[in-house]
C-alpha atoms as a PDB file:
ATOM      1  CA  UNK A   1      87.558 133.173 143.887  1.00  0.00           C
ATOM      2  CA  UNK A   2      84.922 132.573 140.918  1.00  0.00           C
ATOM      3  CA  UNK A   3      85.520 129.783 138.189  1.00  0.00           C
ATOM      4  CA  UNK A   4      84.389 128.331 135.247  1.00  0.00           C
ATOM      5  CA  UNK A   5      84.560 125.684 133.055  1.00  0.00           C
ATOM      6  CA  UNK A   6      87.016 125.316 130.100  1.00  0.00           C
ATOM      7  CA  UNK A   7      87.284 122.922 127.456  1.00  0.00           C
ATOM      8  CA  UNK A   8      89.907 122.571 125.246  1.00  0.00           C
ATOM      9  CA  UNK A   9      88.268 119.748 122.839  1.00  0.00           C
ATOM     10  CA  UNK A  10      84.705 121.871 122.484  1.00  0.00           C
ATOM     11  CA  UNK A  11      87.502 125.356 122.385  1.00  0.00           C
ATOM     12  CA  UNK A  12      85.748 127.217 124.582  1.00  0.00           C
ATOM     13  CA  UNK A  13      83.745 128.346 128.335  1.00  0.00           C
ATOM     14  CA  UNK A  14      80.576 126.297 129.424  1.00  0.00           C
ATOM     15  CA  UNK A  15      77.707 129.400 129.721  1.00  0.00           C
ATOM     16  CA  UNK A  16      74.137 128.264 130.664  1.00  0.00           C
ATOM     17  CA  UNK A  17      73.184 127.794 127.051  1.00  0.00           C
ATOM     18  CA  UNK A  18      76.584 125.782 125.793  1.00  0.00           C
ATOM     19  CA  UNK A  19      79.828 126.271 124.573  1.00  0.00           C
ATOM     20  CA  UNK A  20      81.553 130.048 123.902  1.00  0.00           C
ATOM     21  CA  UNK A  21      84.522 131.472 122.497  1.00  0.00           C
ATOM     22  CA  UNK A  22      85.257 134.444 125.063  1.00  0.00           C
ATOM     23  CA  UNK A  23      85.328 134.288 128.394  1.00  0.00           C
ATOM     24  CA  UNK A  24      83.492 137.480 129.071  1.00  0.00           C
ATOM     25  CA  UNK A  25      80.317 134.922 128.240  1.00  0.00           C
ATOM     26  CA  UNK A  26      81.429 132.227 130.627  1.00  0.00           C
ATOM     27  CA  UNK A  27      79.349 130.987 133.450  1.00  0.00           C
ATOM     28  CA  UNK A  28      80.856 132.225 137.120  1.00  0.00           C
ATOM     29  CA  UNK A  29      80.945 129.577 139.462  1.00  0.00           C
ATOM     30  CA  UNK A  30      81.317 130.040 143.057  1.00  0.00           C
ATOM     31  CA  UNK A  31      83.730 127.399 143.777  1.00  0.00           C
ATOM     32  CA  UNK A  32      85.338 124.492 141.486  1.00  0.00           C
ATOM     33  CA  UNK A  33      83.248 121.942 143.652  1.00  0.00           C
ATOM     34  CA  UNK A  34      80.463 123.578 142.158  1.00  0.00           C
ATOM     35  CA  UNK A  35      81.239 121.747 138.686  1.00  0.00           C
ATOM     36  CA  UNK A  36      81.908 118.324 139.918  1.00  0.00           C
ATOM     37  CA  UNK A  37      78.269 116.577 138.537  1.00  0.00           C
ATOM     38  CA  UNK A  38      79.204 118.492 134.999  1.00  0.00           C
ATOM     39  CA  UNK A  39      82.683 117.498 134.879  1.00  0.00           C
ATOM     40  CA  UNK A  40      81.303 113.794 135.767  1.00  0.00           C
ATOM     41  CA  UNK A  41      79.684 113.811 132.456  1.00  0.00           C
ATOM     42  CA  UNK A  42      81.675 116.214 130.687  1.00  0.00           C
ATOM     43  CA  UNK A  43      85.386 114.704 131.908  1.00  0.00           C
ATOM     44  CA  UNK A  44      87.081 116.827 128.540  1.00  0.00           C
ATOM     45  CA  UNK A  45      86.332 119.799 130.474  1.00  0.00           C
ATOM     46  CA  UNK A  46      87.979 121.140 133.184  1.00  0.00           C
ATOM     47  CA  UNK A  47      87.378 123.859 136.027  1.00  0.00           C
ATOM     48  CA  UNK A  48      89.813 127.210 135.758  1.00  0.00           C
ATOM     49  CA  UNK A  49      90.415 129.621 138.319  1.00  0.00           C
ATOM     50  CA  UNK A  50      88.611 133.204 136.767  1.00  0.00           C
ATOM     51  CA  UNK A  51      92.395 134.122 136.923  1.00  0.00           C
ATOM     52  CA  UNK A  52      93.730 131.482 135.205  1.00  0.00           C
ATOM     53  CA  UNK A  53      90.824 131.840 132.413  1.00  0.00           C
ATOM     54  CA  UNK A  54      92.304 135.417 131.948  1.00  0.00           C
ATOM     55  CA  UNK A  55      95.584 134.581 131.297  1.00  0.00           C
ATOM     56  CA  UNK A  56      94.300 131.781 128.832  1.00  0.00           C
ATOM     57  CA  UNK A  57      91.859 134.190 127.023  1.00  0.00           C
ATOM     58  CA  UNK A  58      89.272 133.527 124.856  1.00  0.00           C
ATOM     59  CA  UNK A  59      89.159 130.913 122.484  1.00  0.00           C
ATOM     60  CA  UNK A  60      89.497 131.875 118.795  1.00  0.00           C
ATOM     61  CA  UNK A  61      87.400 130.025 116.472  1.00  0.00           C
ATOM     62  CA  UNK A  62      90.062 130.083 113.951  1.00  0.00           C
ATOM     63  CA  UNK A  63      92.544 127.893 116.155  1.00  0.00           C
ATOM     64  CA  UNK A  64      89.814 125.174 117.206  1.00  0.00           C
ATOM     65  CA  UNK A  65      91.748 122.503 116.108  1.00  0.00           C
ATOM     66  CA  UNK A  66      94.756 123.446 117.900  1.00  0.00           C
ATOM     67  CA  UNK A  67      93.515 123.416 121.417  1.00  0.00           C
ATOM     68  CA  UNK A  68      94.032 119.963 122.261  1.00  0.00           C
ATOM     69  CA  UNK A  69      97.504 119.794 120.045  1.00  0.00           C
ATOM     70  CA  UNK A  70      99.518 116.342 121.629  1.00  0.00           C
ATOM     71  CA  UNK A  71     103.137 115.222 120.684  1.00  0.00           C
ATOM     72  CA  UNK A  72     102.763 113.069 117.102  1.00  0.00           C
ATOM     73  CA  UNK A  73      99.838 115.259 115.920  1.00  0.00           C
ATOM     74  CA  UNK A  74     100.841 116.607 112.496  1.00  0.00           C
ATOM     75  CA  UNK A  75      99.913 120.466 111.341  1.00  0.00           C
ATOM     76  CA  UNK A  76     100.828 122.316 108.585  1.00  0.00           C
ATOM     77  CA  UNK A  77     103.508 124.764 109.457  1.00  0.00           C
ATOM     78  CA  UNK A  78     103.595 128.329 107.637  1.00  0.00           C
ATOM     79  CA  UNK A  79     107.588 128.669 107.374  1.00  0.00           C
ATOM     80  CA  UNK A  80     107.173 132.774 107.860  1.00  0.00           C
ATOM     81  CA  UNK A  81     111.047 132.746 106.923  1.00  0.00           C
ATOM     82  CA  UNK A  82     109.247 133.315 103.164  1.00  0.00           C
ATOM     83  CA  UNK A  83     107.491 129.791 103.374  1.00  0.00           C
ATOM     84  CA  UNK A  84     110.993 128.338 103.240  1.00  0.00           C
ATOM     85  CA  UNK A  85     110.564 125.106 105.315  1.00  0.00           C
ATOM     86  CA  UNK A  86     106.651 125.081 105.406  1.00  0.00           C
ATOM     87  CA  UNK A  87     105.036 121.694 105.449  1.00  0.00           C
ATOM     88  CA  UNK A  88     103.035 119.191 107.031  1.00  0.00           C
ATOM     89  CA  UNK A  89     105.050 118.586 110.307  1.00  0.00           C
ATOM     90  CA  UNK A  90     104.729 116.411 113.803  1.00  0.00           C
ATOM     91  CA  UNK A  91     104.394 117.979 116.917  1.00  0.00           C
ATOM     92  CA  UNK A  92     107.089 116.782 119.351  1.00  0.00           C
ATOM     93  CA  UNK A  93     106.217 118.639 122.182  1.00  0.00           C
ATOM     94  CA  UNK A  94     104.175 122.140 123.362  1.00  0.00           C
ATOM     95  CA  UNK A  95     106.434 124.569 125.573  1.00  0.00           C
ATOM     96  CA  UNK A  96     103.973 125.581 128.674  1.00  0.00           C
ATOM     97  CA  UNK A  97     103.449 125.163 132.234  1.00  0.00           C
ATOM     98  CA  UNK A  98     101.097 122.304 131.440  1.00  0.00           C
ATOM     99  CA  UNK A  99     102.467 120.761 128.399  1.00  0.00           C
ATOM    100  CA  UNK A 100      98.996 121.988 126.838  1.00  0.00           C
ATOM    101  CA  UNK A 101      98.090 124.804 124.674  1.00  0.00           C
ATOM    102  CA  UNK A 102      97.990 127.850 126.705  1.00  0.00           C
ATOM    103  CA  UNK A 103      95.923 130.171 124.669  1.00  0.00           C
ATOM    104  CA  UNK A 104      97.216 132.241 121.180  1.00  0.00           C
ATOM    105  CA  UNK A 105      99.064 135.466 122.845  1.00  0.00           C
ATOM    106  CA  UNK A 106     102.103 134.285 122.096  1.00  0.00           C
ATOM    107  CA  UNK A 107     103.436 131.761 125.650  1.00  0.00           C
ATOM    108  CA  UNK A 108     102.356 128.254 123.821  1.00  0.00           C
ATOM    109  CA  UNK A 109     105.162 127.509 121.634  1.00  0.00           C
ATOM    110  CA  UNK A 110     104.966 124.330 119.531  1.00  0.00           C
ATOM    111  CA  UNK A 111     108.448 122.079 118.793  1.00  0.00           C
ATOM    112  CA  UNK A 112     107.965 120.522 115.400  1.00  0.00           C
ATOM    113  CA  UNK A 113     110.026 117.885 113.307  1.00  0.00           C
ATOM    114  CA  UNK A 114     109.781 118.843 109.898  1.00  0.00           C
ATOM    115  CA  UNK A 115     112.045 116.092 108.753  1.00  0.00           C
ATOM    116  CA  UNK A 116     114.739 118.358 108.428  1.00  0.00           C
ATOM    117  CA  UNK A 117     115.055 119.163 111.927  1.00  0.00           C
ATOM    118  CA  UNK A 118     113.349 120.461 115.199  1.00  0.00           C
ATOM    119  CA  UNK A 119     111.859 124.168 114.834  1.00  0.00           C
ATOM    120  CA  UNK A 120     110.899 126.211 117.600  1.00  0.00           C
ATOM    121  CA  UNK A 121     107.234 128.137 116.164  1.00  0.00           C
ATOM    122  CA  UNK A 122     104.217 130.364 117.232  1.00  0.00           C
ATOM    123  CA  UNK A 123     100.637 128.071 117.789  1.00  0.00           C
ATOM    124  CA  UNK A 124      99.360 130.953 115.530  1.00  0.00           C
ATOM    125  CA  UNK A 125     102.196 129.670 112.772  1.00  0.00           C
ATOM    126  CA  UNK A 126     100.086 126.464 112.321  1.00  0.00           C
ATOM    127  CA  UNK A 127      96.695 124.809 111.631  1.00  0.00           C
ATOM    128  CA  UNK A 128      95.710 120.901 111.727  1.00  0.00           C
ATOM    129  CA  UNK A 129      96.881 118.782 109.022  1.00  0.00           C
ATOM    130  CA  UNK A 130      93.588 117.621 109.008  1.00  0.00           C
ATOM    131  CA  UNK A 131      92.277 121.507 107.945  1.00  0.00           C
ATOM    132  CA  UNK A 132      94.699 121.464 104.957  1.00  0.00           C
ATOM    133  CA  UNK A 133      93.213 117.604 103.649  1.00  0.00           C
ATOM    134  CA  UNK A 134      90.056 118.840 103.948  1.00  0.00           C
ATOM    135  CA  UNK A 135      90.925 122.222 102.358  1.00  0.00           C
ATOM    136  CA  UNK A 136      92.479 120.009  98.746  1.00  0.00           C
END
């Protein structure tokens, strides 16, 4: 079964020439022992199954920050109730197989405390706290 490499902190596929965002650009490896003198100076990245990759999808620019979302981080949430508890909020924990982000279509849900209590939202409901500072 073909591989590649995936890394969540550069949000995207190792191809010959660097980083991508989709994983139709990815390089194929044969095997995941095939990436073991990359992942010894890369350790961020990690080898996917071709099947896993496609379940993940490509990365989207748009989330970068996201990808490598940990309990305490803080994002701004977009309430889509009619922005009625949006905020800056901490991430308590990320609802997937892996405890990781698992890609934006729709299985990585993100528990926040908003101060007010724990909500339950969509990874594309949010962006890094850090965006919005840099945003004022």
């Amino acid at each position: 079964m073909p591989h590649v490499i995936a890394s969540r902190k550069e949000a995207g596929y190792w191809t010959d020439s660097g980083w991508c965002f989709d994983l139709a650009s990815a390089s194929r490896l044969a095997s995941a022992q095939d990436a073991a003198q990359f992942l010894a100076v890369n350790p961020e990245a990690e080898v996917w199954s071709l099947e896993r990759a496609q379940e993940f999808g490509d990365f989207d620019p748009r989330y970068e920050g996201l990808y490598t979302l940990q309990p305490d981080d803080e994002v701004f949430w977009t309430d889509p109730d009619n922005g009625l508890s949006s905020g800056v909020c901490r991430v308590v924990r990320i609802v997937s197989e892996t405890g990781a982000v698992e890609g934006l279509h729709g299985e990585t849900i993100i528990v926040l405390d908003c101060g007010d209590g724990l909500a339950e939202v969509f990874l594309s409901e949010v962006i890094s706290a850090s965006e919005t500072i840099a945003a004022d």
